[in-house]
C-alpha atoms as a PDB file:
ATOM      1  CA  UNK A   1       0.000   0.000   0.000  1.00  0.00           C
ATOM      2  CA  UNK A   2       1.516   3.016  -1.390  1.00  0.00           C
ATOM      3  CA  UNK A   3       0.454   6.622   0.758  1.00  0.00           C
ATOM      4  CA  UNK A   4       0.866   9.933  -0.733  1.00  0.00           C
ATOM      5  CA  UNK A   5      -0.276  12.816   1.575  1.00  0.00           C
ATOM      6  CA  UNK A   6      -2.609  10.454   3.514  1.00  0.00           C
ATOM      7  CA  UNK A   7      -5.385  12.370   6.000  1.00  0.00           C
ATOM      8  CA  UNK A   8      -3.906  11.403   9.331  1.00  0.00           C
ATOM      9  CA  UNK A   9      -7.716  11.495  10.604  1.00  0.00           C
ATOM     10  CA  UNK A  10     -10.898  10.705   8.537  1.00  0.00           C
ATOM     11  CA  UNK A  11     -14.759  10.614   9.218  1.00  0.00           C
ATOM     12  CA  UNK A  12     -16.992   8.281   6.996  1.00  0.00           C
ATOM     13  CA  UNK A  13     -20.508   9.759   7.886  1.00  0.00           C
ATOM     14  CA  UNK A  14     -22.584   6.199   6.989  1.00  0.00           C
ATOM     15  CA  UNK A  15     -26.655   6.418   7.661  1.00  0.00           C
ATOM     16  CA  UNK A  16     -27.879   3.936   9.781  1.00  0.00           C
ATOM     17  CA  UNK A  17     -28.328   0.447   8.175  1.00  0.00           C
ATOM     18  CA  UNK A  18     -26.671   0.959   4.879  1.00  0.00           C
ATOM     19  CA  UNK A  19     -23.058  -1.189   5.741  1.00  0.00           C
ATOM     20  CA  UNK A  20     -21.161   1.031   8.061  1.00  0.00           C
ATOM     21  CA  UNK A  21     -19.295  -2.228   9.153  1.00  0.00           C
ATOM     22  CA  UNK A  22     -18.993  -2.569   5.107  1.00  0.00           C
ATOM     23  CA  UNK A  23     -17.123   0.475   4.985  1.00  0.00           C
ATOM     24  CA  UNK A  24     -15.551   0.146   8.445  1.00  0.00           C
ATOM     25  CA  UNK A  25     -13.623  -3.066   6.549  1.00  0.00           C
ATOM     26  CA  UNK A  26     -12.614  -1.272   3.742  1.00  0.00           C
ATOM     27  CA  UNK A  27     -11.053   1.725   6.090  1.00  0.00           C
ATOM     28  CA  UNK A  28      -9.091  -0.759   8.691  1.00  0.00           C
ATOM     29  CA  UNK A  29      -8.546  -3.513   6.151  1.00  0.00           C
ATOM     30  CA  UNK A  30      -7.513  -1.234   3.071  1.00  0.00           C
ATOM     31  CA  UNK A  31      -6.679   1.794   4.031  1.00  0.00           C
ATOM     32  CA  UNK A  32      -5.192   0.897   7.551  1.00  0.00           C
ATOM     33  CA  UNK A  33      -7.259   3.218   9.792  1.00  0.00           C
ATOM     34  CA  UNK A  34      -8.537   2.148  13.316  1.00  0.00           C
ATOM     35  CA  UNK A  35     -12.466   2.552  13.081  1.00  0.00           C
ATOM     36  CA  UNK A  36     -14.260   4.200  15.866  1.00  0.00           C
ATOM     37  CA  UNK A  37     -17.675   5.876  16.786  1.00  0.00           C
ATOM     38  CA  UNK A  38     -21.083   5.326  15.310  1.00  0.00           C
ATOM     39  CA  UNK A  39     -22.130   1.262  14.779  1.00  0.00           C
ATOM     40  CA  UNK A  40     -17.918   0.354  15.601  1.00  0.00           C
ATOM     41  CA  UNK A  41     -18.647  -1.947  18.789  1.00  0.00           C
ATOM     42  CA  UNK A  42     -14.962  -2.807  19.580  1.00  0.00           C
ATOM     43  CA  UNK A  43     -14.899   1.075  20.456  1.00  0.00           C
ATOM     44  CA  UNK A  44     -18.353   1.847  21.579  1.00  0.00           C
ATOM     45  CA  UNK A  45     -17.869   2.009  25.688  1.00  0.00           C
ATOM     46  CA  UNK A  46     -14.066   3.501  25.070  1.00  0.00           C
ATOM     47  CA  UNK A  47     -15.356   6.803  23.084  1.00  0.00           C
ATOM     48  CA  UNK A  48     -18.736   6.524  25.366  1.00  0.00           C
ATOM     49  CA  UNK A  49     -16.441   7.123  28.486  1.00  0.00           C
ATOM     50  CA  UNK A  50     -14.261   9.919  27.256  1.00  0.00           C
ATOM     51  CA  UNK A  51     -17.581  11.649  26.121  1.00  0.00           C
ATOM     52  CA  UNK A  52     -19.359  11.710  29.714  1.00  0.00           C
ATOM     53  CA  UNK A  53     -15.505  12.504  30.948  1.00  0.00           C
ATOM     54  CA  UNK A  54     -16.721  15.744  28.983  1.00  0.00           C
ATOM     55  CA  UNK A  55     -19.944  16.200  30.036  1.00  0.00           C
ATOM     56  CA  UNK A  56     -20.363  14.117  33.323  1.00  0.00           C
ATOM     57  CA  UNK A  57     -23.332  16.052  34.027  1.00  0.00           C
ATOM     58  CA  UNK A  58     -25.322  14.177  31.382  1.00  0.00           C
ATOM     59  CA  UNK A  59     -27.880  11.386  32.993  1.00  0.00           C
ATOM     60  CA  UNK A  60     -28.174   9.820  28.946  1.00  0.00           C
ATOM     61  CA  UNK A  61     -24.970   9.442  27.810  1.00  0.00           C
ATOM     62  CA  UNK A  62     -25.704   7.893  25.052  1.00  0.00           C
ATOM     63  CA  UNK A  63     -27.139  11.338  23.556  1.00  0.00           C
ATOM     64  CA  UNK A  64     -23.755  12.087  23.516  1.00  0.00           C
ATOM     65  CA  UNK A  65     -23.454  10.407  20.477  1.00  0.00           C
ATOM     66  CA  UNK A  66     -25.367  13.257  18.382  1.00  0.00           C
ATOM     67  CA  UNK A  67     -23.513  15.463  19.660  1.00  0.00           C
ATOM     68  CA  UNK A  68     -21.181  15.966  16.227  1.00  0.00           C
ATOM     69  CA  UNK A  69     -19.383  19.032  17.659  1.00  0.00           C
ATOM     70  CA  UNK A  70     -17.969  16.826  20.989  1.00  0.00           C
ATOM     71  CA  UNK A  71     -17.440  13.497  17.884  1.00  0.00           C
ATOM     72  CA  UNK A  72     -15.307  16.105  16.355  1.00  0.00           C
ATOM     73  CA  UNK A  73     -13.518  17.254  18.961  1.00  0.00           C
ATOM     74  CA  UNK A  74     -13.454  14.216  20.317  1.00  0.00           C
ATOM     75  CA  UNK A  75     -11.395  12.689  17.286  1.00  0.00           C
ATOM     76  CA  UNK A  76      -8.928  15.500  17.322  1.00  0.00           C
ATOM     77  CA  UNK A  77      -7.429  13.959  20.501  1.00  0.00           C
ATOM     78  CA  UNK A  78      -7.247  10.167  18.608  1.00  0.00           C
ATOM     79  CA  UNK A  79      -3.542   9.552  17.371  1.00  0.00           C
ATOM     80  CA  UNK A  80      -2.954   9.445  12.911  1.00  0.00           C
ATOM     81  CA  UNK A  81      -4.550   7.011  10.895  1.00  0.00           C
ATOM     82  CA  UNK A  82      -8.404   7.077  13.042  1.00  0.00           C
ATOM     83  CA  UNK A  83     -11.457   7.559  11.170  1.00  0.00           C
ATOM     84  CA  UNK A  84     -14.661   8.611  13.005  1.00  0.00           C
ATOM     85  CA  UNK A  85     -17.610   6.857  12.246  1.00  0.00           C
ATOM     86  CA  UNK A  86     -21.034   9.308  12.609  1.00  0.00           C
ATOM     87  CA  UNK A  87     -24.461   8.012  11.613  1.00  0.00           C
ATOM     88  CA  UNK A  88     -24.953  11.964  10.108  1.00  0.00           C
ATOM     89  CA  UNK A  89     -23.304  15.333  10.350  1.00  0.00           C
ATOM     90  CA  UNK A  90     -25.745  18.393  10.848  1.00  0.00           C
ATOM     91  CA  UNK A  91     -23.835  21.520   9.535  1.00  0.00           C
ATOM     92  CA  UNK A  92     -23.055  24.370  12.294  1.00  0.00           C
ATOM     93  CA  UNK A  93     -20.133  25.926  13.846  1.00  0.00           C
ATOM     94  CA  UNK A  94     -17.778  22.699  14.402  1.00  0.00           C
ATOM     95  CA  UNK A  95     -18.029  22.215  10.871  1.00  0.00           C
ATOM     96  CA  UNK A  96     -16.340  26.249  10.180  1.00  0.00           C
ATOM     97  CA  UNK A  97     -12.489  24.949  10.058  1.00  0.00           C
ATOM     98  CA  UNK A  98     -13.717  21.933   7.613  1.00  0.00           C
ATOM     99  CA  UNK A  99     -14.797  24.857   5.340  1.00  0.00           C
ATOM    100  CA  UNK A 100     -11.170  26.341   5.278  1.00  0.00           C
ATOM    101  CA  UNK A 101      -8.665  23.131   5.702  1.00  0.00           C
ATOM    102  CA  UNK A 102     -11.088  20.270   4.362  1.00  0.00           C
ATOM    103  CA  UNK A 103      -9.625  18.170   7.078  1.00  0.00           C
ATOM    104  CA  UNK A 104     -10.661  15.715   8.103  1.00  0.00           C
ATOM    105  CA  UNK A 105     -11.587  14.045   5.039  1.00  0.00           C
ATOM    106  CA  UNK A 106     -15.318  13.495   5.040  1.00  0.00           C
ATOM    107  CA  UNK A 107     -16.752  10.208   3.683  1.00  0.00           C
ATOM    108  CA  UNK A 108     -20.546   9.561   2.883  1.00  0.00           C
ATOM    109  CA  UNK A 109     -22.185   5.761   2.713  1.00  0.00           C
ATOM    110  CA  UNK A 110     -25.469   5.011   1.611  1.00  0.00           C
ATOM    111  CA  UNK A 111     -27.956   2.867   1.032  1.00  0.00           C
ATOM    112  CA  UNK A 112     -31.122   2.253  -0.983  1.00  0.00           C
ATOM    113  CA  UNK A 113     -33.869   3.639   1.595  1.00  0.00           C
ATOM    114  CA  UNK A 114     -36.000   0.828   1.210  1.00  0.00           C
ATOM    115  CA  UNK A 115     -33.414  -1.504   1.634  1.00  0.00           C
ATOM    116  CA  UNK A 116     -32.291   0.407   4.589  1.00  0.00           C
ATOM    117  CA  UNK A 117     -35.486   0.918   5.984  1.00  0.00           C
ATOM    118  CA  UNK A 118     -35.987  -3.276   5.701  1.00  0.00           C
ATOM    119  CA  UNK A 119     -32.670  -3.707   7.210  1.00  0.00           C
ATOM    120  CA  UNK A 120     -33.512  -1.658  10.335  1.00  0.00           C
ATOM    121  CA  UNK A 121     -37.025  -3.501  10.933  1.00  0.00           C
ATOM    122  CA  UNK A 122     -35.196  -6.821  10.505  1.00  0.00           C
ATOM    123  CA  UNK A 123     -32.490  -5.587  13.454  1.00  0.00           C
ATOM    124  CA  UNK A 124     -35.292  -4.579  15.636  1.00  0.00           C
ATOM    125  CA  UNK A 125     -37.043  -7.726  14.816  1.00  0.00           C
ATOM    126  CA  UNK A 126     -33.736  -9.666  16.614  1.00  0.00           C
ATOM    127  CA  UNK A 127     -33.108 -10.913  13.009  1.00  0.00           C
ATOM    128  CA  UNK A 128     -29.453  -9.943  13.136  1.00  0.00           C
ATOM    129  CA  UNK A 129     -26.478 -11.774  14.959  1.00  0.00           C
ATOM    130  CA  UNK A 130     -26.810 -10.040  17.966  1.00  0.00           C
ATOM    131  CA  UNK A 131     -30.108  -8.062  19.797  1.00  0.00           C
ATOM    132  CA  UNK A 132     -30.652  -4.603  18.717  1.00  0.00           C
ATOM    133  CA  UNK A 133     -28.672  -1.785  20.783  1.00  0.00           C
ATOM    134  CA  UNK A 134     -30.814  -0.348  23.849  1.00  0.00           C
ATOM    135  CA  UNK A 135     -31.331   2.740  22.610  1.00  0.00           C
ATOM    136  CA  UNK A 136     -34.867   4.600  23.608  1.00  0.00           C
ATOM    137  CA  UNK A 137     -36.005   4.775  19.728  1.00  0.00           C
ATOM    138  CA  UNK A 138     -34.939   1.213  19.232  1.00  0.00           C
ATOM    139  CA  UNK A 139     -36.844  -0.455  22.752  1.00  0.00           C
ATOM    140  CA  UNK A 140     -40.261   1.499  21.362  1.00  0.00           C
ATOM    141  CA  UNK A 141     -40.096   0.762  17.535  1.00  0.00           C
ATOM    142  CA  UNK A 142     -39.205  -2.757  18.821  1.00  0.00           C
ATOM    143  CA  UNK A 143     -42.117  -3.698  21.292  1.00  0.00           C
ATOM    144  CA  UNK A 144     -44.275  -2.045  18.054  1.00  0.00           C
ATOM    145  CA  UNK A 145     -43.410  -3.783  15.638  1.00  0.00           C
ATOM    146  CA  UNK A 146     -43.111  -6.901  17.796  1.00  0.00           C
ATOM    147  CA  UNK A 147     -46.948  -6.737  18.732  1.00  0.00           C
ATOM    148  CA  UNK A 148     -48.273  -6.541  14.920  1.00  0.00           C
ATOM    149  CA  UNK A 149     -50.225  -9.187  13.743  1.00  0.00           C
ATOM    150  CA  UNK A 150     -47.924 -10.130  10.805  1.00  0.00           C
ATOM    151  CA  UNK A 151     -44.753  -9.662   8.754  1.00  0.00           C
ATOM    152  CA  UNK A 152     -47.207  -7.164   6.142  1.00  0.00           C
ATOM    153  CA  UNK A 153     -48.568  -5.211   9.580  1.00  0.00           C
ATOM    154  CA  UNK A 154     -45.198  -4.418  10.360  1.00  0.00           C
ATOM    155  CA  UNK A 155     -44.020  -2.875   7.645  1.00  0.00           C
ATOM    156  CA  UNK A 156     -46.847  -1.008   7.204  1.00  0.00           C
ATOM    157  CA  UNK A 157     -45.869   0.599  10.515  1.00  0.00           C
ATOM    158  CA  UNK A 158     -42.338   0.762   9.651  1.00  0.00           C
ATOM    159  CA  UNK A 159     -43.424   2.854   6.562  1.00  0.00           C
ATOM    160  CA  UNK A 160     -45.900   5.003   7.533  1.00  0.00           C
ATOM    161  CA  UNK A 161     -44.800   5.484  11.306  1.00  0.00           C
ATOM    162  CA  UNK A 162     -40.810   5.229  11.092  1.00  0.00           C
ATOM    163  CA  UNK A 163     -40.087   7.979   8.562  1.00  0.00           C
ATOM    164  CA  UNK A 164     -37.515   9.205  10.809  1.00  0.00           C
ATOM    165  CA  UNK A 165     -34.841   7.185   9.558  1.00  0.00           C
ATOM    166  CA  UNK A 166     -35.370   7.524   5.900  1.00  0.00           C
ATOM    167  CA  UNK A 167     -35.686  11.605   6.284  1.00  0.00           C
ATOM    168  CA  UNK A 168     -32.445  11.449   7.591  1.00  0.00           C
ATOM    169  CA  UNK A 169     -31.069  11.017   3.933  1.00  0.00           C
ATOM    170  CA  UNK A 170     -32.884  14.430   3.643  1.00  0.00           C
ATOM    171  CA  UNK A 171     -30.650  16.027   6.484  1.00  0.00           C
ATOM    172  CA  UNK A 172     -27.816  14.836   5.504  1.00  0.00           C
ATOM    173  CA  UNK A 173     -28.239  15.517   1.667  1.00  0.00           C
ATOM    174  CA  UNK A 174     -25.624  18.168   1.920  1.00  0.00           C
ATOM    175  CA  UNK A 175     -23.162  15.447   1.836  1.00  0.00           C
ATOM    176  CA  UNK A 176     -24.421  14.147  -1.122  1.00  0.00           C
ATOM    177  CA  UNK A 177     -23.547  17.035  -3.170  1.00  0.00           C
ATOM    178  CA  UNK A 178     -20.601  18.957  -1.762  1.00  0.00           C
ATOM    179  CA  UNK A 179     -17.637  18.732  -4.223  1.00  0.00           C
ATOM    180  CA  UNK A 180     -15.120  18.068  -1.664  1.00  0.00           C
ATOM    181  CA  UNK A 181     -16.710  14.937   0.234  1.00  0.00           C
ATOM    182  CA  UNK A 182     -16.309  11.437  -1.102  1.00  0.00           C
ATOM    183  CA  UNK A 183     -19.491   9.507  -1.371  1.00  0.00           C
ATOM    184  CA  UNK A 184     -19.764   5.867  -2.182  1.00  0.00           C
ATOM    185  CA  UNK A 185     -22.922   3.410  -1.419  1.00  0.00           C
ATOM    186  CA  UNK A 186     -23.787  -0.011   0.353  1.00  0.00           C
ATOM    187  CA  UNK A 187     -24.485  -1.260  -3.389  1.00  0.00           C
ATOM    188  CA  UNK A 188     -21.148  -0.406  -5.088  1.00  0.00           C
ATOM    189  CA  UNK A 189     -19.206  -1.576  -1.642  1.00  0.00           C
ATOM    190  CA  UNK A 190     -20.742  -4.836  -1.448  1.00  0.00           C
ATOM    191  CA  UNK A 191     -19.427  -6.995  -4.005  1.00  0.00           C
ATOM    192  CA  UNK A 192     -21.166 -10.152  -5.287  1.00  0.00           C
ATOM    193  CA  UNK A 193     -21.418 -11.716  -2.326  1.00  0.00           C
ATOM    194  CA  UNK A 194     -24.065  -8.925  -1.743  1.00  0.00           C
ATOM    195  CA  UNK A 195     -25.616  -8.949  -4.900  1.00  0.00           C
ATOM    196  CA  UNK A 196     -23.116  -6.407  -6.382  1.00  0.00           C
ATOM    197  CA  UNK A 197     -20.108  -7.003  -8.808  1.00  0.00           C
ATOM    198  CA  UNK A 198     -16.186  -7.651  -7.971  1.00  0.00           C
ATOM    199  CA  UNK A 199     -15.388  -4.625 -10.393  1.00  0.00           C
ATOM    200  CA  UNK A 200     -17.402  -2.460  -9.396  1.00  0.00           C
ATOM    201  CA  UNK A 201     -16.199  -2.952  -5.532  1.00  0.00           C
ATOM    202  CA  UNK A 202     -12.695  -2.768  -7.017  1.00  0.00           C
ATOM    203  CA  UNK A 203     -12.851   0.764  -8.903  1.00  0.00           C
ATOM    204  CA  UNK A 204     -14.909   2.117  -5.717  1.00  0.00           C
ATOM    205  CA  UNK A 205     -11.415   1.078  -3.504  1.00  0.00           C
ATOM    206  CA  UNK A 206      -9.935   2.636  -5.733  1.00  0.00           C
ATOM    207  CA  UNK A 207     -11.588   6.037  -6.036  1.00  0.00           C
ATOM    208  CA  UNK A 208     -11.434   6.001  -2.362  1.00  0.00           C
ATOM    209  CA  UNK A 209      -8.132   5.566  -2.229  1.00  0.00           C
ATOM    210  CA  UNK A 210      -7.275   8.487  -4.398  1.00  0.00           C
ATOM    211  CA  UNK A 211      -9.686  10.537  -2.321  1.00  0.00           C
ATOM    212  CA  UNK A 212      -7.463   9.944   0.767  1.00  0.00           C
ATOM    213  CA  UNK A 213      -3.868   9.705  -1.306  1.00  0.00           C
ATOM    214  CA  UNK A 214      -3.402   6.152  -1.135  1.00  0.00           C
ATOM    215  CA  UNK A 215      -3.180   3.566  -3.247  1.00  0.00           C
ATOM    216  CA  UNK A 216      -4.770  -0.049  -1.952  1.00  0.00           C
ATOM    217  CA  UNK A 217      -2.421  -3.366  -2.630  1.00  0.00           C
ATOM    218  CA  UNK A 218      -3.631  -5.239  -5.664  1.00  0.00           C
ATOM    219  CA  UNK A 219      -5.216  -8.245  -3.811  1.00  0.00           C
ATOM    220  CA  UNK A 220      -8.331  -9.544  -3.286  1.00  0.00           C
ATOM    221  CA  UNK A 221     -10.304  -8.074  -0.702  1.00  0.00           C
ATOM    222  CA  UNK A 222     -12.939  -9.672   1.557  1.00  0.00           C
ATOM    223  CA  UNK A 223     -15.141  -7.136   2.811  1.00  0.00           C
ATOM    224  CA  UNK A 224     -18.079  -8.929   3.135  1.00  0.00           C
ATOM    225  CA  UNK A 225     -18.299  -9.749   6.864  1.00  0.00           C
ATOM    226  CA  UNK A 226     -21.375 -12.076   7.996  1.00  0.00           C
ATOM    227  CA  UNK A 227     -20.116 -12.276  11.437  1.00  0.00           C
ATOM    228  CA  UNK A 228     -20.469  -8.900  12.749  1.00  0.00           C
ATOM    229  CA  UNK A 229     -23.250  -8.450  15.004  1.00  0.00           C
ATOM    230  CA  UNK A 230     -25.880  -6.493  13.225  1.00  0.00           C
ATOM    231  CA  UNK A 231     -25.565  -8.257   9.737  1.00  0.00           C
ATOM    232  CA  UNK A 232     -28.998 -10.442   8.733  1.00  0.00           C
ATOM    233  CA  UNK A 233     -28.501 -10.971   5.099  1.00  0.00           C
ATOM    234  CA  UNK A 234     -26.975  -8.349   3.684  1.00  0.00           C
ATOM    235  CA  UNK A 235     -28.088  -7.819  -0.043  1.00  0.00           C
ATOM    236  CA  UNK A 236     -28.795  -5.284  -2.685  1.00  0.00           C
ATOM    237  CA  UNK A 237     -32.456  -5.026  -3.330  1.00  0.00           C
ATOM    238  CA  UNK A 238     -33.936  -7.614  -0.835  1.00  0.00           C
ATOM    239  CA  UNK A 239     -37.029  -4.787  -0.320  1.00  0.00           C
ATOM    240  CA  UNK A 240     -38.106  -6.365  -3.543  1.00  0.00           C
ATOM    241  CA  UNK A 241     -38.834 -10.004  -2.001  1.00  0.00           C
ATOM    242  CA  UNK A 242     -40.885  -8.241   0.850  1.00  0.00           C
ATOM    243  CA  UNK A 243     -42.678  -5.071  -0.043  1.00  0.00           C
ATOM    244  CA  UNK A 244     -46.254  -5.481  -1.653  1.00  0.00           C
ATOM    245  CA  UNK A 245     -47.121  -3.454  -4.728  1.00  0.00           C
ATOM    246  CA  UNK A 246     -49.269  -1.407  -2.392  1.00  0.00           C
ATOM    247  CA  UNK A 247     -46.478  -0.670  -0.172  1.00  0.00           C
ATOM    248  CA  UNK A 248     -43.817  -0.100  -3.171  1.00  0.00           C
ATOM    249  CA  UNK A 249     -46.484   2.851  -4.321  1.00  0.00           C
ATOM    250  CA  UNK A 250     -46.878   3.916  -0.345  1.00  0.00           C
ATOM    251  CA  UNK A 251     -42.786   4.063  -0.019  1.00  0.00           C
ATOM    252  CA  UNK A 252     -42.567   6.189  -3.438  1.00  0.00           C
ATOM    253  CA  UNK A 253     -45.214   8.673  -1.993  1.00  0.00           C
ATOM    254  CA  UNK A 254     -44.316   9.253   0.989  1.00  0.00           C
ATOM    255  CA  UNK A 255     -40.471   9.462   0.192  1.00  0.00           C
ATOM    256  CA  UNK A 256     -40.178   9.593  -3.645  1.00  0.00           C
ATOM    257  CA  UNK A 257     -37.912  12.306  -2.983  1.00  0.00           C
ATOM    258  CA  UNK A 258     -35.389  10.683  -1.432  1.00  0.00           C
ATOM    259  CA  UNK A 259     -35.275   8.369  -3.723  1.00  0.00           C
ATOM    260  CA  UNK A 260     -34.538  10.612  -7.058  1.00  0.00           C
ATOM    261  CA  UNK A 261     -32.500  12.860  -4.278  1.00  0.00           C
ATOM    262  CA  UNK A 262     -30.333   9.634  -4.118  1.00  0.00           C
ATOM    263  CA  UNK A 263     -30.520   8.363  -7.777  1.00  0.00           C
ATOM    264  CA  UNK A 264     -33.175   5.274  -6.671  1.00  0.00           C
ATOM    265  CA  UNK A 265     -35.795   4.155  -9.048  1.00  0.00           C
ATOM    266  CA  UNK A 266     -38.943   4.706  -7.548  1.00  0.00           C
ATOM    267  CA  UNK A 267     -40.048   1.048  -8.722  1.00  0.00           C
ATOM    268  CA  UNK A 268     -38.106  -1.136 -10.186  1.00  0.00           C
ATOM    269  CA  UNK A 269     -39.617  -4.353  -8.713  1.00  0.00           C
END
């Protein structure tokens, strides 16, 4: 691996359920970064500590998480080679020296909405490897969906009641079209073993790697984890197996935006 001006510290910015471990591979496996923050368990009660060591006044320290001004900070204080893993990045004042020194190097992952909507019922479902994280959101979507009649009753719910999580490609779109932020998606990440293609996993290293000066060794890489803990199945357009035409039309109404924001058909079942 050859490095040419390489970003001592970068943040990938991946929205929930759309392969932040994916992309958390690719940085420590490729690149050579250590992975913290957002969905990175191996670091989750280390950074959760020195947060409240911040703010010990908080009761929720968990909220801490959101905080993107203290994540920030926070990685400042990590040595070269970290990248920061955020589930979004609201612009405001921490972002002001970004604006001037474009460090650190911002990343953006995504995922089909529907796909990533799916993926987040099937976690809070205890579909996954391991049980969902205990998170207040998480414990009352759970016991929801969990007391629906049927697979179809719950993600009716999931559609029509958790919007949340797919307007958060909305507040994060900002991402999606600043020039100097990298963006790659679940889908061109994946390889086949997700439903995706070798190649097209291959030139996505690769633009990533010029994005952060370095070149990646020419050898295989295995990215496609189904070990870690919130991984259920893992593939490109699996919403098409579950969602009804009804709910396909339902999706595109309510959220057709997001989905020509993000370069989704709105139904291509």
């Amino acid at each position: 691996m050859g490095e040419t001006d390489t970003p001592p510290r970068v943040v990938v910015v991946s929205l929930q359920k759309s392969g932040t471990n994916l992309v958390a591979r690719m940085m420590e496996d490729v690149f050579g970064y250590r992975c913290i923050g957002h969905g990175i368990r191996d670091s989750f009660d280390e950074v959760l500590g020195r947060l409240h060591a911040k703010e010990p006044g908080v009761t929720d320290r968990r909220s801490l998480f959101s905080r993107p001004d203290m994540m920030l900070d926070l990685l400042e204080e990590y040595p070269p080679q970290t990248c920061m893993f955020l589930h979004g990045l609201k612009i405001g004042s921490h972002l002001l020296n970004w604006c001037s020194t474009r460090e650190p190097r911002i990343l953006f992952n995504f995922r089909d909405p529907r796909d990533s909507l799916l993926s987040l019922v099937n976690y809070l479902l205890q579909r996954a490897n391991e049980p969902y994280s205990e998170f207040a959101n998480n414990l009352i979507s759970a016991e929801i969906l969990k007391s629906m009649p049927d697979a179809s009753a719950q993600l009716d719910f999931a559609i029509s009641h958790m919007g949340d999580h797919v307007e958060k490609f909305n507040r994060n779109s900002w991402l999606l079209f600043h020039p100097a932020v990298a963006k790659l998606s679940f889908e061109e990440l994946v390889g086949e073993a997700g439903g995706g293609s070798e190649s097209q996993q291959r030139d996505t290293i690769l633009r990533i790697g010029e994005f952060l000066g370095i070149t990646p060794a020419d050898e295989e890489h295995r990215l496609f984890d189904p070990s870690v803990r919130t991984f259920f199945r893992g593939q490109i357009g699996a919403w098409r197996d579950v969602f009804s035409p009804e709910q396909t039309r339902t999706f595109g109404r309510l959220y057709g935006d997001v989905l020509r924001t993000y370069g989704y058909p709105e139904d291509n079942r």
